[in-house]
C-alpha atoms as a PDB file:
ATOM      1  CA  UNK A   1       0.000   0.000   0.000  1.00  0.00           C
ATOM      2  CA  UNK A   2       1.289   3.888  -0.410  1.00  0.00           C
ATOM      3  CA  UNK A   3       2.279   5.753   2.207  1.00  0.00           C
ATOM      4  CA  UNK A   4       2.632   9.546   2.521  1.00  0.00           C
ATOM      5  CA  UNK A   5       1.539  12.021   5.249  1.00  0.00           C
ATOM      6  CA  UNK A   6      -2.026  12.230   4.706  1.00  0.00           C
ATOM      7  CA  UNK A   7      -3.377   8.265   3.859  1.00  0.00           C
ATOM      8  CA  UNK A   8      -0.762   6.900   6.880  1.00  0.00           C
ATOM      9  CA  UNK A   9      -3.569   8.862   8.603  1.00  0.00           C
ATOM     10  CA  UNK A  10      -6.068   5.942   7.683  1.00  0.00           C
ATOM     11  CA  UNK A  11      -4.903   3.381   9.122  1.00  0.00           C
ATOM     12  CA  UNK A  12      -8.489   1.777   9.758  1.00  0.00           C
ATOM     13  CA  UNK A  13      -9.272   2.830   6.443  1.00  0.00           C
ATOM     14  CA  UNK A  14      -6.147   0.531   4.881  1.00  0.00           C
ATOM     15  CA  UNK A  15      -7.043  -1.923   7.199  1.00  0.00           C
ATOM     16  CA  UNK A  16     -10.845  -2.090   5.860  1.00  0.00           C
ATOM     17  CA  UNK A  17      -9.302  -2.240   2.246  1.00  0.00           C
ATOM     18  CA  UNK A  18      -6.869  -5.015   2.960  1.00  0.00           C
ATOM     19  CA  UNK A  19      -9.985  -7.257   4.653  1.00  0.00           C
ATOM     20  CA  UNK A  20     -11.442  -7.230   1.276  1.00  0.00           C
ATOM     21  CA  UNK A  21     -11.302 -10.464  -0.165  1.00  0.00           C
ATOM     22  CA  UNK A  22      -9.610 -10.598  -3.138  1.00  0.00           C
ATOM     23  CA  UNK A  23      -8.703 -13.103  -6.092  1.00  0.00           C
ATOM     24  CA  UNK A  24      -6.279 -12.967  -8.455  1.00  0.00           C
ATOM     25  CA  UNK A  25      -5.152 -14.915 -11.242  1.00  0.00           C
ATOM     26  CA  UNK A  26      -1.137 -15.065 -11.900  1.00  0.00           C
ATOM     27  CA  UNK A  27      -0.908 -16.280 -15.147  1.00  0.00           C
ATOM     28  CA  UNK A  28       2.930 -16.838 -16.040  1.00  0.00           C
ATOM     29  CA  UNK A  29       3.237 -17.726 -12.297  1.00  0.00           C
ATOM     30  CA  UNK A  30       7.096 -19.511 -12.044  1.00  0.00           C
ATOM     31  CA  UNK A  31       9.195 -17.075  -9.310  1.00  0.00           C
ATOM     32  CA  UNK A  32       5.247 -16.300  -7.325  1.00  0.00           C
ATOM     33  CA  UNK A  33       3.323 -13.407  -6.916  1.00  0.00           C
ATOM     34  CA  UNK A  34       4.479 -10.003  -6.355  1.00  0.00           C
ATOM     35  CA  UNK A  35       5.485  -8.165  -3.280  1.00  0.00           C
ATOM     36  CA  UNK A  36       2.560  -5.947  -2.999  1.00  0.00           C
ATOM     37  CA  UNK A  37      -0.085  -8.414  -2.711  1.00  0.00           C
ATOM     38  CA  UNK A  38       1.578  -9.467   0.250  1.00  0.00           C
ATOM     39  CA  UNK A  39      -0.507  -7.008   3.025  1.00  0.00           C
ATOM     40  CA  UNK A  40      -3.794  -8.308   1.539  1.00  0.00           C
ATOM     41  CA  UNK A  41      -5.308 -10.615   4.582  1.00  0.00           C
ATOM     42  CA  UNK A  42      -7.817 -12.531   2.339  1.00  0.00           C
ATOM     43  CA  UNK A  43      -6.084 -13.247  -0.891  1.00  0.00           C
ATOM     44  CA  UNK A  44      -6.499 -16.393  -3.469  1.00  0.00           C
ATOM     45  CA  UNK A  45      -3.910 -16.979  -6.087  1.00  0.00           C
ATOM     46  CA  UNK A  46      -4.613 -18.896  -8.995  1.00  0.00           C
ATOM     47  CA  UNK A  47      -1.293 -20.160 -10.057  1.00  0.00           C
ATOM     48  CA  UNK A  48      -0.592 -20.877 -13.685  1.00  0.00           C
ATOM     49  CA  UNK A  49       2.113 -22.031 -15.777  1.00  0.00           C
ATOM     50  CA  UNK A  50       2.286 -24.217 -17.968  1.00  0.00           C
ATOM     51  CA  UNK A  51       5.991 -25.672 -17.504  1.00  0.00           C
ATOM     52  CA  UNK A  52       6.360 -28.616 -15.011  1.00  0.00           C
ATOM     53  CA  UNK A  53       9.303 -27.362 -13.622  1.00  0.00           C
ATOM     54  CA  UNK A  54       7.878 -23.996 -12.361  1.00  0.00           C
ATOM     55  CA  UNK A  55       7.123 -22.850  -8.965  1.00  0.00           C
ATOM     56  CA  UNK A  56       3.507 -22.043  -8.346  1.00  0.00           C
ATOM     57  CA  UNK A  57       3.588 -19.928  -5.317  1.00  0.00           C
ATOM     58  CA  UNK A  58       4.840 -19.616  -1.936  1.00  0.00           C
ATOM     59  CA  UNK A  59       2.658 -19.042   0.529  1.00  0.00           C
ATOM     60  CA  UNK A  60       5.620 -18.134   3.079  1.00  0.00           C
ATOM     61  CA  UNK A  61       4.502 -13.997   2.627  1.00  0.00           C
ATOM     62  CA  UNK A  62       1.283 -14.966   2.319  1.00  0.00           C
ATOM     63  CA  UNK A  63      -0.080 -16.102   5.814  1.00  0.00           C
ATOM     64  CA  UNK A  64      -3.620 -15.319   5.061  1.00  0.00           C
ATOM     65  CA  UNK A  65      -3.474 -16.407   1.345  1.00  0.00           C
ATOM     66  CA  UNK A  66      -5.014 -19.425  -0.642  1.00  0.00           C
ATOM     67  CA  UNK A  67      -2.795 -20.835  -3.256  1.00  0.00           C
ATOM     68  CA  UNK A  68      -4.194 -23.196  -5.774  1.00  0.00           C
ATOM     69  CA  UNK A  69      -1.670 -24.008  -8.656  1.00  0.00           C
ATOM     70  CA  UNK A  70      -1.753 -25.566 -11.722  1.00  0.00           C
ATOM     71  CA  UNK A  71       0.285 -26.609 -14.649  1.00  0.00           C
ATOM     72  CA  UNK A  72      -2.955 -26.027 -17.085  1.00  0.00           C
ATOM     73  CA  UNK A  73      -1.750 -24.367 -20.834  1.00  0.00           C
ATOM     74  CA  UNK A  74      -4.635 -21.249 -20.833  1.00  0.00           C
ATOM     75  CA  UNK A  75      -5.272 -20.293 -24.062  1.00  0.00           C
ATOM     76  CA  UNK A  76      -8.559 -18.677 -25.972  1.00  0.00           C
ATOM     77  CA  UNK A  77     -10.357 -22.199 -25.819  1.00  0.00           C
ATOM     78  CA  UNK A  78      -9.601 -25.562 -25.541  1.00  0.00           C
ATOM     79  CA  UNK A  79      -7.458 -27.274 -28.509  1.00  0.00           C
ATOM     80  CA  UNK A  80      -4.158 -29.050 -29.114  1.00  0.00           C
ATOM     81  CA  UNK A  81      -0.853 -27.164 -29.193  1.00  0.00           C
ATOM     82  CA  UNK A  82       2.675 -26.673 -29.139  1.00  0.00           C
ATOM     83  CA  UNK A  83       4.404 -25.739 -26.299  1.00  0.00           C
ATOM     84  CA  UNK A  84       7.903 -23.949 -27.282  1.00  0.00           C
ATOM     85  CA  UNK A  85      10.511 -24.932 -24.638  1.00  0.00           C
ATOM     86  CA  UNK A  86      13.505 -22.433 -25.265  1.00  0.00           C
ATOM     87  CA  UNK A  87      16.873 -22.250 -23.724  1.00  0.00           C
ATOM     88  CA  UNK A  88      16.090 -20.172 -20.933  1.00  0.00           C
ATOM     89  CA  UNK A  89      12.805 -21.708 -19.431  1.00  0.00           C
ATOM     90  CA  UNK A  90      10.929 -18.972 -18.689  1.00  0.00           C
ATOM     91  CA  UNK A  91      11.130 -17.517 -22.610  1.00  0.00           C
ATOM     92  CA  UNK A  92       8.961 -21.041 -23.353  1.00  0.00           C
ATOM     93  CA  UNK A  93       5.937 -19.766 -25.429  1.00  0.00           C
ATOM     94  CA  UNK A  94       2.908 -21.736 -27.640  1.00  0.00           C
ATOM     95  CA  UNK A  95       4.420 -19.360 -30.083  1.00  0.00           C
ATOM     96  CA  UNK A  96       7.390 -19.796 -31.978  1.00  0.00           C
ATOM     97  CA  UNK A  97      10.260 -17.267 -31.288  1.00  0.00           C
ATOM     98  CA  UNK A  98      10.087 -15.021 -34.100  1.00  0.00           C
ATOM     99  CA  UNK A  99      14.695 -15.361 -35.306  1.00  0.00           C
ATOM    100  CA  UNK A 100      13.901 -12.227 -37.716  1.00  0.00           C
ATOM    101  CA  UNK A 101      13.475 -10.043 -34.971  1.00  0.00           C
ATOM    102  CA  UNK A 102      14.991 -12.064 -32.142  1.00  0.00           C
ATOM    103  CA  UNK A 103      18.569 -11.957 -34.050  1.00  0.00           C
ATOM    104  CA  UNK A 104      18.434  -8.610 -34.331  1.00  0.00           C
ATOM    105  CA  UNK A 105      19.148  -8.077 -30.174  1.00  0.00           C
ATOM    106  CA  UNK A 106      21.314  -9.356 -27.495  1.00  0.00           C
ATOM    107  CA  UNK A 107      21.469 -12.617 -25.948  1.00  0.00           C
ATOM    108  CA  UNK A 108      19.331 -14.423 -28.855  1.00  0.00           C
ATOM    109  CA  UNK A 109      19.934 -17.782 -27.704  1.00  0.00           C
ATOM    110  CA  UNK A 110      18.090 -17.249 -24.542  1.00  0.00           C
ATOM    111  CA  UNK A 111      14.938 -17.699 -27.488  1.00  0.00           C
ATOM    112  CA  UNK A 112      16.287 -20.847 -28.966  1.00  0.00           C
ATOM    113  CA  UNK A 113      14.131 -23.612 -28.722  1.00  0.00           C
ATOM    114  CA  UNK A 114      14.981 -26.889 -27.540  1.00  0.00           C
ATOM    115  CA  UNK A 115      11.722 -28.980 -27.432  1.00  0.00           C
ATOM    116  CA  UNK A 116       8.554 -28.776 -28.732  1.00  0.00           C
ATOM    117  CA  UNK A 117       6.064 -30.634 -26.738  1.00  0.00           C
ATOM    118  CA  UNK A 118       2.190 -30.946 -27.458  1.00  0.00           C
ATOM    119  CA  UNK A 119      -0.353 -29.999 -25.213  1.00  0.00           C
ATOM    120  CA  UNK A 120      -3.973 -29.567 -24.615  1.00  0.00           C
ATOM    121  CA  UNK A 121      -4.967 -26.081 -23.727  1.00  0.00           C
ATOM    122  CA  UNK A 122      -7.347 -25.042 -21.276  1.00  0.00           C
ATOM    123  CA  UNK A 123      -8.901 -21.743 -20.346  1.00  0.00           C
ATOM    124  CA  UNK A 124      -9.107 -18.904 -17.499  1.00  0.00           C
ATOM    125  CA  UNK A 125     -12.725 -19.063 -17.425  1.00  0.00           C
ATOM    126  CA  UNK A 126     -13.078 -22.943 -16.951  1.00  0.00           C
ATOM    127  CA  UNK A 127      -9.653 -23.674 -14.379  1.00  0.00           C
ATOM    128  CA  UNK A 128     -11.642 -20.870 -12.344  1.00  0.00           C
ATOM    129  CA  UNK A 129     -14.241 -23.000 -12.297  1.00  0.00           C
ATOM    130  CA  UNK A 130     -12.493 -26.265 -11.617  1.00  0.00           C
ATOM    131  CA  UNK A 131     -10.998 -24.891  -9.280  1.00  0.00           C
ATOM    132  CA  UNK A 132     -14.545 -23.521  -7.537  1.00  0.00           C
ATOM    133  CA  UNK A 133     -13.588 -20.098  -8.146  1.00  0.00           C
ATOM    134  CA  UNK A 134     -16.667 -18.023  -8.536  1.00  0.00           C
ATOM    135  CA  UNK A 135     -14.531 -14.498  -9.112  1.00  0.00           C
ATOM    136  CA  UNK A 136     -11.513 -13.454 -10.278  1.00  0.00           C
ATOM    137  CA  UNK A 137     -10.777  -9.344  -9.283  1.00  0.00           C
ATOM    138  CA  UNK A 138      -6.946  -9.130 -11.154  1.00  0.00           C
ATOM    139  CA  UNK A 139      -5.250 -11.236 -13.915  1.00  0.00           C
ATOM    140  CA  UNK A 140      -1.332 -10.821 -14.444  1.00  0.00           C
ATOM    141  CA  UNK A 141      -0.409 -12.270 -17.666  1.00  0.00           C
ATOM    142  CA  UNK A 142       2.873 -13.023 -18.404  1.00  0.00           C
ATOM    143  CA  UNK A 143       3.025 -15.813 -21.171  1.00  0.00           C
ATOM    144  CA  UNK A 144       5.385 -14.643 -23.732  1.00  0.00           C
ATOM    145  CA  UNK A 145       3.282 -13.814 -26.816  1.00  0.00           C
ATOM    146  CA  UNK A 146       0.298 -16.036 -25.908  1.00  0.00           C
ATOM    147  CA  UNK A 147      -1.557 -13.149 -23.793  1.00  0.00           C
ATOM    148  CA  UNK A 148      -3.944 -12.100 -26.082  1.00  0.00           C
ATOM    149  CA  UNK A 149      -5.330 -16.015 -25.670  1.00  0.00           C
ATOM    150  CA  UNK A 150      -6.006 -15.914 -22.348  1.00  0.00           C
ATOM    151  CA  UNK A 151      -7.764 -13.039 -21.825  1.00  0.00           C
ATOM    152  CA  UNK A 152     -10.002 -14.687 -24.563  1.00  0.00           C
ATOM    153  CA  UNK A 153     -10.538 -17.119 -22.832  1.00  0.00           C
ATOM    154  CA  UNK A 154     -11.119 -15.289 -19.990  1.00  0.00           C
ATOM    155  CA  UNK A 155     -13.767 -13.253 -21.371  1.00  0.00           C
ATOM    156  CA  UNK A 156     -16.646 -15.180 -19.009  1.00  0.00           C
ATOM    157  CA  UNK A 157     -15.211 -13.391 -15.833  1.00  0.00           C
ATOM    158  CA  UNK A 158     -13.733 -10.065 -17.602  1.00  0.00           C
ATOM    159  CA  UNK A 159     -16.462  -6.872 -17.622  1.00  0.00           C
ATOM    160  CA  UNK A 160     -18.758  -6.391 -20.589  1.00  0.00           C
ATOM    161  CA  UNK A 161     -20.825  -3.835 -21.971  1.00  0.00           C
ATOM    162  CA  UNK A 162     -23.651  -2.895 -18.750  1.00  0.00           C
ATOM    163  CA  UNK A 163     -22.115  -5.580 -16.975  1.00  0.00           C
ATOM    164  CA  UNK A 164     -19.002  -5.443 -14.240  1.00  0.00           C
ATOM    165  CA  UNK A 165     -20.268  -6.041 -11.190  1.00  0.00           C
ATOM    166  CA  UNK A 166     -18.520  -9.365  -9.532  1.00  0.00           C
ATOM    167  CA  UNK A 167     -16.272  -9.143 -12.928  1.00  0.00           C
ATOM    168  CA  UNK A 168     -12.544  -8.829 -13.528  1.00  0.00           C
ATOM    169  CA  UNK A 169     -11.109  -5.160 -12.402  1.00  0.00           C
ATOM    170  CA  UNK A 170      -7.963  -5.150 -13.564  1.00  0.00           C
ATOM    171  CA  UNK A 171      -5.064  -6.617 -15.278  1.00  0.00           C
ATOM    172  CA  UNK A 172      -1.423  -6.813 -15.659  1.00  0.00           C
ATOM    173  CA  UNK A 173      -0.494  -7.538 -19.311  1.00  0.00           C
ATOM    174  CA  UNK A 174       2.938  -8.350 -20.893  1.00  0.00           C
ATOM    175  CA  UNK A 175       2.979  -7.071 -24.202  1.00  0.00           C
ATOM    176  CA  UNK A 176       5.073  -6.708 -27.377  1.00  0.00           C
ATOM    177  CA  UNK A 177       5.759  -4.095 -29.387  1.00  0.00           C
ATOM    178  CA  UNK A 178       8.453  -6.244 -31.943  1.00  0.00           C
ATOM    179  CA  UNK A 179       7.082  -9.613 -33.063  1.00  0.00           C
ATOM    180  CA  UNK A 180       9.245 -11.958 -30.917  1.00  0.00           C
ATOM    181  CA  UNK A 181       6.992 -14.590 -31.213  1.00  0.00           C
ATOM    182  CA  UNK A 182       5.920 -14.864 -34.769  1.00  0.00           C
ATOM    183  CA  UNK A 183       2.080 -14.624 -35.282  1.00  0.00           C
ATOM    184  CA  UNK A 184       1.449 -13.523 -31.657  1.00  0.00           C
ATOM    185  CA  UNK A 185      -0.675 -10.586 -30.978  1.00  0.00           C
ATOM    186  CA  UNK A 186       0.506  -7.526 -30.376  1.00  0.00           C
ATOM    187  CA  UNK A 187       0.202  -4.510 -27.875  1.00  0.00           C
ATOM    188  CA  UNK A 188      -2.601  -2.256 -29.988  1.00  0.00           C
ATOM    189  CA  UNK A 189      -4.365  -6.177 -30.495  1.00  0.00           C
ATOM    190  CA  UNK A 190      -4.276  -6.483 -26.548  1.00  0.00           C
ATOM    191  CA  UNK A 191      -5.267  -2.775 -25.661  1.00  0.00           C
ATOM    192  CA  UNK A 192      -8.437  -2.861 -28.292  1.00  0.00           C
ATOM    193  CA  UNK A 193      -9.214  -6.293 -26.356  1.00  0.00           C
ATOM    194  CA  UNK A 194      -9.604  -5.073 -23.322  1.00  0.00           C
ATOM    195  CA  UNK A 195     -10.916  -0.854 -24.313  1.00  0.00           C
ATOM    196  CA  UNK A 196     -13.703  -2.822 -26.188  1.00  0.00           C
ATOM    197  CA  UNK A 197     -14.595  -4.405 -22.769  1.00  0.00           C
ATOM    198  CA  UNK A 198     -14.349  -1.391 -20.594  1.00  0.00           C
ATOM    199  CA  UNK A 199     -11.048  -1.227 -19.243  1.00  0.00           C
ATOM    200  CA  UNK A 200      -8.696   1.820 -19.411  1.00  0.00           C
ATOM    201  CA  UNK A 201      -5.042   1.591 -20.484  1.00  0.00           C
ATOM    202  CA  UNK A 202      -3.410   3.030 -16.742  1.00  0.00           C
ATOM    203  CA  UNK A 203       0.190   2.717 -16.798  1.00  0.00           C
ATOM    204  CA  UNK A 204       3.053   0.927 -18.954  1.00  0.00           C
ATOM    205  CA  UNK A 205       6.334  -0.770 -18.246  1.00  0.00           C
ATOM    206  CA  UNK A 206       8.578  -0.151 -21.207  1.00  0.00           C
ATOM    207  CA  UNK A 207      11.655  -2.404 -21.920  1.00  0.00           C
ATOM    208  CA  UNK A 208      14.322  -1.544 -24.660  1.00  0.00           C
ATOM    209  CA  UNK A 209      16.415  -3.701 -26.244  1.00  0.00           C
ATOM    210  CA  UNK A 210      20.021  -2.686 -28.058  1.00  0.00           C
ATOM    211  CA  UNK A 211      21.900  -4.606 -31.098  1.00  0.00           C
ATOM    212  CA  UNK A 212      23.609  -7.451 -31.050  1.00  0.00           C
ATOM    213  CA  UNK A 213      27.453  -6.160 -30.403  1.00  0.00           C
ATOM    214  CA  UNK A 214      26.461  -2.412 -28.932  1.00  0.00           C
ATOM    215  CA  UNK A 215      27.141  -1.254 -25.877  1.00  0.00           C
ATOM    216  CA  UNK A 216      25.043  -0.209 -23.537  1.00  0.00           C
ATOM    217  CA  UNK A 217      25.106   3.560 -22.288  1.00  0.00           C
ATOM    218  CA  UNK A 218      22.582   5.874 -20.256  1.00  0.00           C
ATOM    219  CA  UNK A 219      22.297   8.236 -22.891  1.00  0.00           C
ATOM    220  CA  UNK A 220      20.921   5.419 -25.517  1.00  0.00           C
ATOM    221  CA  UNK A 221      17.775   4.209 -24.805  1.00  0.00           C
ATOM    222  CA  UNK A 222      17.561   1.370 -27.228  1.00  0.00           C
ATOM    223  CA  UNK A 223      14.653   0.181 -29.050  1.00  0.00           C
ATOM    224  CA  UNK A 224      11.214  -0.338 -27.799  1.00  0.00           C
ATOM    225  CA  UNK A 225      10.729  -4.313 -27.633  1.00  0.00           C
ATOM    226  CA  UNK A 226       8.162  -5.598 -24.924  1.00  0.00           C
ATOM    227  CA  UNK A 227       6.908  -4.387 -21.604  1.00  0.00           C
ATOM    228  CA  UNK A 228       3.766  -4.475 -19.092  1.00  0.00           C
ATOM    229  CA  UNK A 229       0.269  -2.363 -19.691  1.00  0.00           C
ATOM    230  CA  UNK A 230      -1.734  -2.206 -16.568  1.00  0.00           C
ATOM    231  CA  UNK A 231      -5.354  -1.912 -17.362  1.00  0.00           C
ATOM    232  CA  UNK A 232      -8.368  -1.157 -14.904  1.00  0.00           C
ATOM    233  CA  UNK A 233     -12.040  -0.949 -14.880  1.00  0.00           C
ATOM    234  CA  UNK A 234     -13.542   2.418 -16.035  1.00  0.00           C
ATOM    235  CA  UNK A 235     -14.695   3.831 -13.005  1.00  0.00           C
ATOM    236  CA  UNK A 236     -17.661   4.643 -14.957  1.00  0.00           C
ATOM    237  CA  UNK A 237     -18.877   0.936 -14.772  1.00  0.00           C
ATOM    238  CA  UNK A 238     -18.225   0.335 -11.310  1.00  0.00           C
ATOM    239  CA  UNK A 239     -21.742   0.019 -10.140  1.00  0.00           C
ATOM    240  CA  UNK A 240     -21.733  -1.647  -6.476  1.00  0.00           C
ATOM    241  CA  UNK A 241     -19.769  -1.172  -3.268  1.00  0.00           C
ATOM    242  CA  UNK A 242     -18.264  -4.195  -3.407  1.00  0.00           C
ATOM    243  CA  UNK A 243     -16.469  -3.416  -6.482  1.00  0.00           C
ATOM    244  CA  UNK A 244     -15.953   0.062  -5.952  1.00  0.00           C
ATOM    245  CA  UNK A 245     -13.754  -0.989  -2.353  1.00  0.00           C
ATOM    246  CA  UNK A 246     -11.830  -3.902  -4.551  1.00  0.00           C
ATOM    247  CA  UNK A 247     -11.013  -1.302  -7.172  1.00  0.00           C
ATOM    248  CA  UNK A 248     -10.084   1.003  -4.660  1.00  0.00           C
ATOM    249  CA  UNK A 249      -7.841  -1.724  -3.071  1.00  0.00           C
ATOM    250  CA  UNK A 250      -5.990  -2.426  -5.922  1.00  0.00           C
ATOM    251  CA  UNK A 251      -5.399   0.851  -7.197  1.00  0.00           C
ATOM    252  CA  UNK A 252      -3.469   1.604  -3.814  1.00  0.00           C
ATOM    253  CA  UNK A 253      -1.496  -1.553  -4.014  1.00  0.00           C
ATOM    254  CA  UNK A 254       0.064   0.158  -7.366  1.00  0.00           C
ATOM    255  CA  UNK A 255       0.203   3.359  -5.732  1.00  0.00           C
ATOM    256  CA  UNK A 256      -2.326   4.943  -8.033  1.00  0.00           C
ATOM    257  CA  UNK A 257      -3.787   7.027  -5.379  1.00  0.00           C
ATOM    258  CA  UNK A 258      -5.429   9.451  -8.245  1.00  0.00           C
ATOM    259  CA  UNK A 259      -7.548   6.390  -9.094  1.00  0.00           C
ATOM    260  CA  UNK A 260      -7.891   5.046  -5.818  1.00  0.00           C
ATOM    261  CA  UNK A 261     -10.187   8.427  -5.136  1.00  0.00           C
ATOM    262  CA  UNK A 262     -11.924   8.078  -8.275  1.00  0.00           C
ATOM    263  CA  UNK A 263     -13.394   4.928  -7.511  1.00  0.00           C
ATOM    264  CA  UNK A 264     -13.685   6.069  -3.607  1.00  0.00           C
ATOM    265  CA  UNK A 265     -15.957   8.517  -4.880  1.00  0.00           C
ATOM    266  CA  UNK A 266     -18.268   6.533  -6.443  1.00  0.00           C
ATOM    267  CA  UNK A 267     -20.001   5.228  -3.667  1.00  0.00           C
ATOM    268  CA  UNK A 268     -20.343   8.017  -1.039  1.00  0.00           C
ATOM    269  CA  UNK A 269     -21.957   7.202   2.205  1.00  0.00           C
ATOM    270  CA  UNK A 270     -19.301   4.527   2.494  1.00  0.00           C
ATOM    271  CA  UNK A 271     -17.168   5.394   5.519  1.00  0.00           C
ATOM    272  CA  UNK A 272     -13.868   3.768   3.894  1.00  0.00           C
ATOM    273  CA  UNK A 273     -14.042   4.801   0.715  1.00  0.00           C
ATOM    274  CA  UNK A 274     -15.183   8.376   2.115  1.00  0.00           C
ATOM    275  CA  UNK A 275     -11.945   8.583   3.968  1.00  0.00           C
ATOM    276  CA  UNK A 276      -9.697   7.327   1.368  1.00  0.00           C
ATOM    277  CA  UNK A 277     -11.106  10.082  -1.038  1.00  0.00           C
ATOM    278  CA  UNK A 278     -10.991  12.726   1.333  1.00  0.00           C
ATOM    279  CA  UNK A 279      -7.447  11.970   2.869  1.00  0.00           C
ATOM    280  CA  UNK A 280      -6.409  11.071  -0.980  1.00  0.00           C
ATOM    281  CA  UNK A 281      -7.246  14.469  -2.286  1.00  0.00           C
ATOM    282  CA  UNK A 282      -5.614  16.314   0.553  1.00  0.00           C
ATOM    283  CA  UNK A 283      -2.535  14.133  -0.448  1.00  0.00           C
ATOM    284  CA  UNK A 284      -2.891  14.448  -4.208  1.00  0.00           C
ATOM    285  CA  UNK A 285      -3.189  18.538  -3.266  1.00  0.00           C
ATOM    286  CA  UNK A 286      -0.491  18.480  -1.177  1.00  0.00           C
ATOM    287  CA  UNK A 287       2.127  17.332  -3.802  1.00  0.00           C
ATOM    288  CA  UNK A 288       1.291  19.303  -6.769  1.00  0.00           C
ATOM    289  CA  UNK A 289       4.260  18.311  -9.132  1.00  0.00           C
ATOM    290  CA  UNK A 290       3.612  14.469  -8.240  1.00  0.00           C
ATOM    291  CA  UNK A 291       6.617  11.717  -8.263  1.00  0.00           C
ATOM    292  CA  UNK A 292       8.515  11.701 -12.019  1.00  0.00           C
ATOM    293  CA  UNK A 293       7.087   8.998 -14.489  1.00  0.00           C
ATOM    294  CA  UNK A 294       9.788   6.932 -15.887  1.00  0.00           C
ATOM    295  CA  UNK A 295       9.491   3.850 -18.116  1.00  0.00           C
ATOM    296  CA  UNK A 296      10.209   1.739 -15.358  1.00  0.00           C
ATOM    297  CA  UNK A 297       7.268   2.379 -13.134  1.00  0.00           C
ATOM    298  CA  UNK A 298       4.285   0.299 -12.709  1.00  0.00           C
ATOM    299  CA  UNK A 299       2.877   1.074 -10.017  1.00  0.00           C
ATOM    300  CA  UNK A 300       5.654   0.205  -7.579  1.00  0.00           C
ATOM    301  CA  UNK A 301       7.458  -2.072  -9.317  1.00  0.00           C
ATOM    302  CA  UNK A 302       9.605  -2.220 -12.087  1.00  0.00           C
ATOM    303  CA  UNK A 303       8.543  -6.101 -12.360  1.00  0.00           C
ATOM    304  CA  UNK A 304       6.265  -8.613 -12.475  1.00  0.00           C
ATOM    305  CA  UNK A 305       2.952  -8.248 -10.864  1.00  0.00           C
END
């Protein structure tokens, strides 16, 4: 959660926030969740990857959490596919690794495949449900190439035109801006996804890549290659309580306390969310020229969700 000399004021409020139960799905889940779920008191983790080998979860910084893992391949809908196992595991994509692009950059053997293994794919919307999951409130996606596919096949739980109540809020995306994996969906193919449902492009990770053979100095920024889009429910179709305090939750656990009172304000007569909008806007007024963007911030974290 963000601190600063107004919201530390709340600490009932925060507390309120973090009883909210919340679940969220951590697709691309080898190394576990990140960091800043870690406060949350009543958290499920849905833990996907689709490599045998990977971790899924560790409960250890999660007392109050749920874990349920699984080694399920999410895609769009259920079919048979290849799995891409590459030299460094956790590059492994059902896309091939695109080598006219790929060559181009450093380190291209980390991309090199080194088995191809056939799978069955599953989806979001039906592991949820197998696993008895009735909601999921925040998706990170990390699949190399293949994310466009699961939110696809997550469209059951995600919001939908008049409808977002008890639906997805937000979601962590990895995206590419080079085709790495050839055929796989790109960024503006993931961000018209998820506009067309409701959700608002909030924040972006941006990763740069440099030729093969040049050295890397501050003053060179590279070229664009992948990176991270947060997306969130439009507080415009938050239309209960319920999701108006999960919404509010989240946004604070990425520091986005200028969100955080939009969706506080949505449902006045609330005594948290009242509090976290007023004490929000005192903070927001209280540092005018705000903390600098950089292309490394998301939320608070320059990784993973």
């Amino acid at each position: 959660m963000p601190s600063g000399p107004v919201l530390d004021q709340a600490p009932d409020a925060i507390a309120a926030l973090l009883a909210e139960p919340l679940a969220v799905a951590d697709v691309g889940a080898d190394g576990g969740l990140h960091r800043r779920w870690h406060p949350f008191n009543h958290l499920t983790v849905l833990a996907f990857d689709a490599r045998d080998d990977a971790q899924l979860g560790d409960d250890s910084h999660h007392p109050g959490a749920s874990i349920l893992g699984s080694h399920a391949v999410l895609d769009a809908e259920p079919r048979d596919r290849t799995l891409h196992i590459t030299a460094k595991p956790n590059c492994s994509s059902l896309y091939e690794p695109n080598p006219r692009i790929i060559s181009r950059f450093a380190d291209p053997e980390r991309l090199r495949v080194v088995e191809r293994i056939g799978v069955r794919t599953s989806t979001l919307a039906a592991e949820a449900q197998r696993l008895a999951v009735d909601r999921v409130d925040f998706m990170k996606v990390d699949v190399q190439g293949a994310e466009l596919d699961v939110l696809r096949g997550a469209s059951p739980l995600l919001a939908s035109a008049g409808e977002a109540s008890g639906r997805v809020i937000g979601a962590e995306v990895e995206v590419q801006y080079l085709e790495m994996y050839a055929g796989a969906p790109g960024f503006a193919d993931v961000a018209r996804f998820m506009l067309e449902r409701g959700y608002e492009l909030i924040d972006l990770r941006r990763v740069y890549a440099h030729p093969t053979g040049a050295a890397k100095r501050p003053d060179r920024k590279g070229q664009l290659l992948f990176g991270d889009a947060l997306f969130m429910l439009s507080p415009a179709l938050v239309d209960s309580r319920e999701t108006a305090r999960r919404a509010c939750a989240i946004a604070l656990a990425y520091e986005l306390t200028s969100l955080a009172v939009c969706y506080a304000e949505i449902r006045q007569g609330d005594p948290t969310l009242d509090t976290i909008a007023r004490l929000g806007r005192a903070q927001l007024a209280r540092r005018p020229d705000g903390p600098r963007v950089n292309d490394q911030a998301l939320g608070n974290t320059p990784g993973a969700a």
